[in-house]
C-alpha atoms as a PDB file:
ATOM      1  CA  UNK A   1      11.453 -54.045  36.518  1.00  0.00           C
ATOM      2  CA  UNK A   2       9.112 -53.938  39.123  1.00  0.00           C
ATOM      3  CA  UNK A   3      10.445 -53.176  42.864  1.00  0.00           C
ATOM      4  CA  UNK A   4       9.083 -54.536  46.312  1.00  0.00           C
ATOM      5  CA  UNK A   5       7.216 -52.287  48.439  1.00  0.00           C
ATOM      6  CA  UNK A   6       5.014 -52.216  51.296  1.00  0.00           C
ATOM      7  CA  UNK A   7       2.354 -49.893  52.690  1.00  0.00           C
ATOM      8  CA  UNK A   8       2.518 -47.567  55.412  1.00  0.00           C
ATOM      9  CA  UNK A   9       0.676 -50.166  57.748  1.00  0.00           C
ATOM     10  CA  UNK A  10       3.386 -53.015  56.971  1.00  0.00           C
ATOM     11  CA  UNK A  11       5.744 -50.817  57.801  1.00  0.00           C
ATOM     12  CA  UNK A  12       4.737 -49.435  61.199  1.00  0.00           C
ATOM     13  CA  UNK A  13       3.763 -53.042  61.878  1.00  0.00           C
ATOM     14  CA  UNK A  14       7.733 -53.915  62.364  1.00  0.00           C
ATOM     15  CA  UNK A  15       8.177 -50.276  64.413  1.00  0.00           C
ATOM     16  CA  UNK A  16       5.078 -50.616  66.731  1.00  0.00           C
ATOM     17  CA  UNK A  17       3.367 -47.666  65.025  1.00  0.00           C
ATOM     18  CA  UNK A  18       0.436 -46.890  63.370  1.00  0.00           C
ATOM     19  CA  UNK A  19       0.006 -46.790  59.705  1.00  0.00           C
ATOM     20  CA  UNK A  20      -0.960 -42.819  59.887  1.00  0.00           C
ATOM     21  CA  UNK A  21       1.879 -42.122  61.575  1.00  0.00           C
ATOM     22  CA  UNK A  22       4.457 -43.552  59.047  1.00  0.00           C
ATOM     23  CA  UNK A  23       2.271 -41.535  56.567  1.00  0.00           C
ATOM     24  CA  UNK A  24       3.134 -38.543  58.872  1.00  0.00           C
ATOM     25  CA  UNK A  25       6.726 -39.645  58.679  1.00  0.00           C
ATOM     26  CA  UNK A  26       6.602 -39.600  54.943  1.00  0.00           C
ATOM     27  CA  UNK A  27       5.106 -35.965  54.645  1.00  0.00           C
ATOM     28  CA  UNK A  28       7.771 -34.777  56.958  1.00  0.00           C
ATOM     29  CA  UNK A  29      10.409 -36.192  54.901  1.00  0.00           C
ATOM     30  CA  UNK A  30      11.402 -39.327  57.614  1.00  0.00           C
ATOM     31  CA  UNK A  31      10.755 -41.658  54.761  1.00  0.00           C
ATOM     32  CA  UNK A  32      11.158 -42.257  51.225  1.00  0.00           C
ATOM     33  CA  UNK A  33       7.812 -43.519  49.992  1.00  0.00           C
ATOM     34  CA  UNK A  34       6.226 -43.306  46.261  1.00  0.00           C
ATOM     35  CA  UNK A  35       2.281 -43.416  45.392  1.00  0.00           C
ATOM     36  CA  UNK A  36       0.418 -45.387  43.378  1.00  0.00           C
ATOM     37  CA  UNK A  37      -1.715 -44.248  40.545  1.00  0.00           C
ATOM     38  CA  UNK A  38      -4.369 -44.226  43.041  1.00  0.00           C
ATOM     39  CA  UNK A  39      -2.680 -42.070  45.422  1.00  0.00           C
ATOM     40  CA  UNK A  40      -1.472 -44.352  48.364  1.00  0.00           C
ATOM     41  CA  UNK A  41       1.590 -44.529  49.547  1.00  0.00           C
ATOM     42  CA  UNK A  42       4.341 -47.059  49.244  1.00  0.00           C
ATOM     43  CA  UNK A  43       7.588 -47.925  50.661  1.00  0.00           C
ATOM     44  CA  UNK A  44      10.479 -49.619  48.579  1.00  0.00           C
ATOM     45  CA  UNK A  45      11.469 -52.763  50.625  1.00  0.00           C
ATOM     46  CA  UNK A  46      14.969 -50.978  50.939  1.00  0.00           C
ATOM     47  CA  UNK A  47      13.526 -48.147  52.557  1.00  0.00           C
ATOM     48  CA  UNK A  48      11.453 -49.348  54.934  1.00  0.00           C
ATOM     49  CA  UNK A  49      14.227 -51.361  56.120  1.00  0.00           C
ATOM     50  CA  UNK A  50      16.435 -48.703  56.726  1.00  0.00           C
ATOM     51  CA  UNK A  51      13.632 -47.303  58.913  1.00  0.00           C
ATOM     52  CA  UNK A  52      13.031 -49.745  60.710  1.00  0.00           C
ATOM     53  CA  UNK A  53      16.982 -50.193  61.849  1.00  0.00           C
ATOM     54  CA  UNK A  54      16.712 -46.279  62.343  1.00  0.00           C
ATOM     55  CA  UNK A  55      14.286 -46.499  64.853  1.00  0.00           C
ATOM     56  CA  UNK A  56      14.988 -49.435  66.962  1.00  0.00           C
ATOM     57  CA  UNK A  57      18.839 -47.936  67.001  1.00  0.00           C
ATOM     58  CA  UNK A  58      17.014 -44.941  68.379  1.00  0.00           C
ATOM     59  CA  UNK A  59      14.594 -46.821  70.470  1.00  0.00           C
ATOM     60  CA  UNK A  60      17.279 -48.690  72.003  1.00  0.00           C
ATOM     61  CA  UNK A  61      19.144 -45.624  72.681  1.00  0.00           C
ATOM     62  CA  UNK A  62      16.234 -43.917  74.174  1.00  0.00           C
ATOM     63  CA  UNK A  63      15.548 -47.227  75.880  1.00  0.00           C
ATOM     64  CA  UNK A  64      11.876 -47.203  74.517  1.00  0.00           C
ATOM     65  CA  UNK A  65      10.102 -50.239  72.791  1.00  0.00           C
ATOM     66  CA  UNK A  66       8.540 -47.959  70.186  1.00  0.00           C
ATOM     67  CA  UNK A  67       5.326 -48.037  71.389  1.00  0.00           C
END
């Protein structure tokens, strides 16, 4: 069974942030994320879509865009 998943960069695409710092979020511990046999980073589908409703609930409390 093989799972969805996106990279770092799709992600911070729907957040308004940069690919590097999703990876940043992911070596803090912000988000779940897997790698490859090569070594980069993915995101399950489910994940990154609890992170993006994370931060825009947190943008919009902040009153920030995310950018």
């Amino acid at each position: 069974m093989q799972t969805e998943a996106v990279t770092p960069s799709q992600v911070g695409a729907r957040v308004g942030l940069s690919g590097k710092t999703i990876r940043r979020e992911i070596e803090a511990g912000e988000l779940h994320a897997f790698r490859t046999r090569g070594g980069h980073y993915r995101v399950r589908a489910s994940e990154a879509d609890k992170y993006v409703a994370r931060m825009n609930a947190t943008n919009a409390t902040n009153g920030t865009n995310g950018s």
